[in-house]
N, C-alpha and C. Protein backbone atom coordinates (compact mmCIF):
# COMPACT_ATOMS: atom_id res chain seq x y z
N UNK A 1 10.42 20.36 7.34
CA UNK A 1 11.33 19.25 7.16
C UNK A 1 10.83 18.37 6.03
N UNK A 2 11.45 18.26 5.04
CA UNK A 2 11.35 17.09 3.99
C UNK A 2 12.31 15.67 4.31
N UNK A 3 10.94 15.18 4.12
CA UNK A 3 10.87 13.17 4.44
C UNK A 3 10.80 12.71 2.68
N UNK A 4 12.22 11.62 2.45
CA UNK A 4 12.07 11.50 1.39
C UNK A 4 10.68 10.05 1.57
N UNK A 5 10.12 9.74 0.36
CA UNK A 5 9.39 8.61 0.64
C UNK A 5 9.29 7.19 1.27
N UNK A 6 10.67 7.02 0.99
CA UNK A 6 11.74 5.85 1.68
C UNK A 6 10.93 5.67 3.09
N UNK A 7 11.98 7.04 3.62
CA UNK A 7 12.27 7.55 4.85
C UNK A 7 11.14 6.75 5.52
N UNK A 8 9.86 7.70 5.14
CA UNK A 8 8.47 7.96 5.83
C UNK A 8 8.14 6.30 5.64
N UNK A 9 8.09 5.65 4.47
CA UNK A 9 7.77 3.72 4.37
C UNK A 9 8.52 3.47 5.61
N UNK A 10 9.61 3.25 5.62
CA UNK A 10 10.50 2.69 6.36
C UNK A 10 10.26 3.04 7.85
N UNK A 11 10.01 4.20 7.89
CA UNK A 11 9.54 4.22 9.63
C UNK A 11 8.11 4.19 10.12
N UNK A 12 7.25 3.96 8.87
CA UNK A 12 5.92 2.81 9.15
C UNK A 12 5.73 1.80 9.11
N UNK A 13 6.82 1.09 8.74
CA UNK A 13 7.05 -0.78 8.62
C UNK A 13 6.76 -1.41 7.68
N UNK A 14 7.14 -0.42 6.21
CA UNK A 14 6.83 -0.81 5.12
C UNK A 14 7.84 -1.66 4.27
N UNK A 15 7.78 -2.96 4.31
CA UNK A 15 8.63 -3.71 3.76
C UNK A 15 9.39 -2.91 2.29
N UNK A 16 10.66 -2.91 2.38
CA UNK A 16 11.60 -2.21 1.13
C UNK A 16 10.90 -2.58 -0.02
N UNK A 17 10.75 -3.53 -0.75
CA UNK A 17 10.27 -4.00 -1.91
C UNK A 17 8.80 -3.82 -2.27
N UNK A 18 8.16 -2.99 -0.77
CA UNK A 18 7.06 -2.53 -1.73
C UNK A 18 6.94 -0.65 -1.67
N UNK A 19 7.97 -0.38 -1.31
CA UNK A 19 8.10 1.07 -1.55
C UNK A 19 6.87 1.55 -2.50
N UNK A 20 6.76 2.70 -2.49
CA UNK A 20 6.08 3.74 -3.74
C UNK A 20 6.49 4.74 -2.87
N UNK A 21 5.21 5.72 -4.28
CA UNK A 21 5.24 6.86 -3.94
C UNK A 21 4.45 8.29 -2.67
N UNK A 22 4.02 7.38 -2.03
CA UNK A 22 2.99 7.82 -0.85
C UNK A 22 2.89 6.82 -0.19
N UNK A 23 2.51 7.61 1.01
CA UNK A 23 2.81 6.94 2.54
C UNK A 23 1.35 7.35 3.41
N UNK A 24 0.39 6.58 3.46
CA UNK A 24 -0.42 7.29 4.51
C UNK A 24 -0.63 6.54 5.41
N UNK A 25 -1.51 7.33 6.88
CA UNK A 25 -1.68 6.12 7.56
C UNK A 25 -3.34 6.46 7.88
N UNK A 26 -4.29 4.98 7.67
CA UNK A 26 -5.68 5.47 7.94
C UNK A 26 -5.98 4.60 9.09
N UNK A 27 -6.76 5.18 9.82
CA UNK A 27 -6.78 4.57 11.67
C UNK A 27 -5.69 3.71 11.84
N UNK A 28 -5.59 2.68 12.11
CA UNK A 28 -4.00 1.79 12.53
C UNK A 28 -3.41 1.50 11.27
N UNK A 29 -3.84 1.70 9.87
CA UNK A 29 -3.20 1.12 8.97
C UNK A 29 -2.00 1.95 8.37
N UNK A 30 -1.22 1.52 7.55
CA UNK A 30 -0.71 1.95 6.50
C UNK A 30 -1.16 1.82 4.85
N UNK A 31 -1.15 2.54 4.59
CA UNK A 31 -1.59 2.35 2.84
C UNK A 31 0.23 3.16 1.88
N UNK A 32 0.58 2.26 1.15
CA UNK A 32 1.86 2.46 0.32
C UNK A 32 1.34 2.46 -0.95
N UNK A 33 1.53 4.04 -1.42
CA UNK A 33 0.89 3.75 -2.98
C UNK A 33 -0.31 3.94 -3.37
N UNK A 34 -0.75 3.98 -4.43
CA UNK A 34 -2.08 4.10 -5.30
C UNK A 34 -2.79 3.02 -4.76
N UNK A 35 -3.31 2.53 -3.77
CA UNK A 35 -4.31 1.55 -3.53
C UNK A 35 -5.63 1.95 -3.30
N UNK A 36 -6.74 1.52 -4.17
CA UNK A 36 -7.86 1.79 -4.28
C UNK A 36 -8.82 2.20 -3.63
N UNK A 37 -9.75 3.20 -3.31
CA UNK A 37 -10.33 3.40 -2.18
C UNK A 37 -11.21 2.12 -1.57
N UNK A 38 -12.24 1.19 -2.76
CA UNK A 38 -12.70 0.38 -2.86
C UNK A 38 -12.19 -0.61 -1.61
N UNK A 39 -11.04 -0.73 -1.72
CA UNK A 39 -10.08 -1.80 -0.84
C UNK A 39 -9.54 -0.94 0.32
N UNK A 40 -9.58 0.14 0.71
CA UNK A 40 -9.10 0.88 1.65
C UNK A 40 -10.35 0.63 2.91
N UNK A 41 -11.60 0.66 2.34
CA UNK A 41 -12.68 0.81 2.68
C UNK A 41 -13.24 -0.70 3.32
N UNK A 42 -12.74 -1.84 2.14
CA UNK A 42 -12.89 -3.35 2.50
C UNK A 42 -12.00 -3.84 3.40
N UNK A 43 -10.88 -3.22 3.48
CA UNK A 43 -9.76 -3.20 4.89
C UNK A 43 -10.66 -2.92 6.06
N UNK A 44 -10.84 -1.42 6.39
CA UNK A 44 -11.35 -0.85 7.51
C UNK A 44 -12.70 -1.46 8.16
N UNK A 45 -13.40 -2.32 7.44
CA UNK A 45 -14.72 -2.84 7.30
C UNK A 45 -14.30 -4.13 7.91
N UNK A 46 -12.86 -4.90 7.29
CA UNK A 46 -12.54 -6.35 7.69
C UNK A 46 -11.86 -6.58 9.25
N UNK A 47 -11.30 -5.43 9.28
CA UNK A 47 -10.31 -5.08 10.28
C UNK A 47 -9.53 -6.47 9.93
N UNK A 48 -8.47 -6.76 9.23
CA UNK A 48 -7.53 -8.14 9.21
C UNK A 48 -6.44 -7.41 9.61
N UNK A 49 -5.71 -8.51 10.75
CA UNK A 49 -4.27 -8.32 11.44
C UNK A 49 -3.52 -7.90 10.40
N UNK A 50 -3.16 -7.09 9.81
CA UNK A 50 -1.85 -6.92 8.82
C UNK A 50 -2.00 -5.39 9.43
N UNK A 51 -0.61 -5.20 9.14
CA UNK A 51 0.28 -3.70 9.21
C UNK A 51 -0.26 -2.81 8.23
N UNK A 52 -0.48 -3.44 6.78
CA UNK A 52 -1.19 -2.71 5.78
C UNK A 52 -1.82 -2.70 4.58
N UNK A 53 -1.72 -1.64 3.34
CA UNK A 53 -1.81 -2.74 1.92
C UNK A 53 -0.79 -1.31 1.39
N UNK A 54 0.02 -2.11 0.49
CA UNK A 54 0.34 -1.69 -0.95
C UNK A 54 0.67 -1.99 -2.07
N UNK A 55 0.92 -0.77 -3.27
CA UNK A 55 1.06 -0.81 -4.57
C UNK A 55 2.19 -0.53 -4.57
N UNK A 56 3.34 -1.70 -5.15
CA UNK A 56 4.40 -1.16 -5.09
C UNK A 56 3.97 -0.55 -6.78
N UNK A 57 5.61 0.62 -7.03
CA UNK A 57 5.93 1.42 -7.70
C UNK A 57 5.08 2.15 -8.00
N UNK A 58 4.57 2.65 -9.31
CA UNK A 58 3.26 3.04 -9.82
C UNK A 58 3.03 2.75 -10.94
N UNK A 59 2.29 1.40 -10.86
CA UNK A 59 1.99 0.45 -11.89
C UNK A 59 0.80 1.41 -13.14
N UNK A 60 0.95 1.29 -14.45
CA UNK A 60 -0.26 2.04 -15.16
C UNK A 60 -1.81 1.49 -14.59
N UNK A 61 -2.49 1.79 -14.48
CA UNK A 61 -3.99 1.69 -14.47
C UNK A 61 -4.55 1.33 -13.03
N UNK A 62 -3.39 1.93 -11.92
CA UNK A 62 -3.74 2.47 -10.58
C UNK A 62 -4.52 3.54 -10.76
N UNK A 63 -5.03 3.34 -9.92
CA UNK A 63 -5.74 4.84 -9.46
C UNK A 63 -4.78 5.81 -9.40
N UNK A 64 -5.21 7.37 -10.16
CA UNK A 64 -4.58 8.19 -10.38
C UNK A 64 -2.95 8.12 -11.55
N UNK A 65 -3.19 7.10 -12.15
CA UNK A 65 -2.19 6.51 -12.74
C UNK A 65 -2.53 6.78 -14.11
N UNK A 66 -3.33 6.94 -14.48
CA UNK A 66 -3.82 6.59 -15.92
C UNK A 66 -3.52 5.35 -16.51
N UNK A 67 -3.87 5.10 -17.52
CA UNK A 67 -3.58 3.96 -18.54
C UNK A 67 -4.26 3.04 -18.07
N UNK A 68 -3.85 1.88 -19.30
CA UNK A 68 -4.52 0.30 -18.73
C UNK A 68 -3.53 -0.55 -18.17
N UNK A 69 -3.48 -1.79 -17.57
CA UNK A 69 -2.86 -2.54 -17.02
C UNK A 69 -3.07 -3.22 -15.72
N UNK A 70 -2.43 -4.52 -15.39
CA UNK A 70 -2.88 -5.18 -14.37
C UNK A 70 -1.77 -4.99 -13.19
N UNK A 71 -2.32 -4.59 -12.22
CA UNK A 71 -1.43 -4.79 -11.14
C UNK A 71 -1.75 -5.55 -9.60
N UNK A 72 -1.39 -5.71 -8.59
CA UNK A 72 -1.46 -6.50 -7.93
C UNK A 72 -1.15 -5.00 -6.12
N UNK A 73 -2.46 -5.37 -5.43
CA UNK A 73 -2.38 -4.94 -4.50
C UNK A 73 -1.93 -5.64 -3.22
N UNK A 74 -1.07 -5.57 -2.39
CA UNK A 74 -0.31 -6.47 -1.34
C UNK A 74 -0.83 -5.72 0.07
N UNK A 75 -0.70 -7.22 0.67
CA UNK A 75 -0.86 -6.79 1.88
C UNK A 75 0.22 -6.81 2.86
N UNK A 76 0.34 -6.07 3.84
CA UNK A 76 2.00 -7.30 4.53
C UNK A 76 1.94 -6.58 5.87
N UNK A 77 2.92 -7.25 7.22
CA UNK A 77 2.17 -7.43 8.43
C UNK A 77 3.39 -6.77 9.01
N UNK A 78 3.11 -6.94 10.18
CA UNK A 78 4.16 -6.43 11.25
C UNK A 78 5.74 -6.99 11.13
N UNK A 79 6.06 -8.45 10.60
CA UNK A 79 7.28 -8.89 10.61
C UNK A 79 7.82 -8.57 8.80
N UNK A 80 6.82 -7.81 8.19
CA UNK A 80 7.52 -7.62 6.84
C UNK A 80 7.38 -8.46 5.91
N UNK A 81 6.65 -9.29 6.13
CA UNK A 81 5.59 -10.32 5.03
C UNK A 81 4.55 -9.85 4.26
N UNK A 82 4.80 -10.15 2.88
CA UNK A 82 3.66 -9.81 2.18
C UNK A 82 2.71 -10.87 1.18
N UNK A 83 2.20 -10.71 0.91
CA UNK A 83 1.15 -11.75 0.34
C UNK A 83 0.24 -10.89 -0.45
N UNK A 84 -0.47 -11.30 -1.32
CA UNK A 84 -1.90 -10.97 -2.40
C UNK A 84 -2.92 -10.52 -1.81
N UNK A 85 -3.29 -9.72 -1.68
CA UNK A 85 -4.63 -9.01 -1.10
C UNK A 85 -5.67 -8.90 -2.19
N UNK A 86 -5.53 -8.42 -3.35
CA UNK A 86 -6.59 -8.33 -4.69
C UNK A 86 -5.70 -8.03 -5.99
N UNK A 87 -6.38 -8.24 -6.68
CA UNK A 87 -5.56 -8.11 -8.41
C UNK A 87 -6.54 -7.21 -8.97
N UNK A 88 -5.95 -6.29 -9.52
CA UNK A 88 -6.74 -5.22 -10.91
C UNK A 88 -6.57 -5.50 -11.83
């Protein structure tokens, strides 16, 4: 069965507007997107109440992204709130 990416965000509680392109889930979290292992790792370590982190779209100079550029990693919670978690 093919899950378009949407799909799979959307039925992990991934607020629409931060869609991408990957969907995982690591122990209770969600991760949306190219988000850094660095910060995957500072999550699991913090344990903070949020639903998850992501990168929306696929900004250049994500991980696995190539190029240079600044992007902004989000965090956002069970009611679909998101907020600043770290800047690249």
């Amino acid at each position: 069965m093919f899950e378009a990416s949407g799909e799979r965000a959307a039925r992990h509680g991934v607020p629409e507007a931060l869609y991408s392109c990957h969907t995982a889930l690591v122990d209770r979290y969600v991760i949306e997107g190219h988000v850094p292992a660095d910060l995957i790792a500072r999550l699991l370590k913090e344990r903070p109440t949020i639903k998850g982190l992501a990168v929306p779209a696929m900004p250049a100079g994500a991980p696995g992204m190539g190029g240079s550029g600044r992007y902004e990693i989000l965090s956002f919670d069970h009611r679909g709130r998101f907020q600043s978690y770290s800047r690249r």
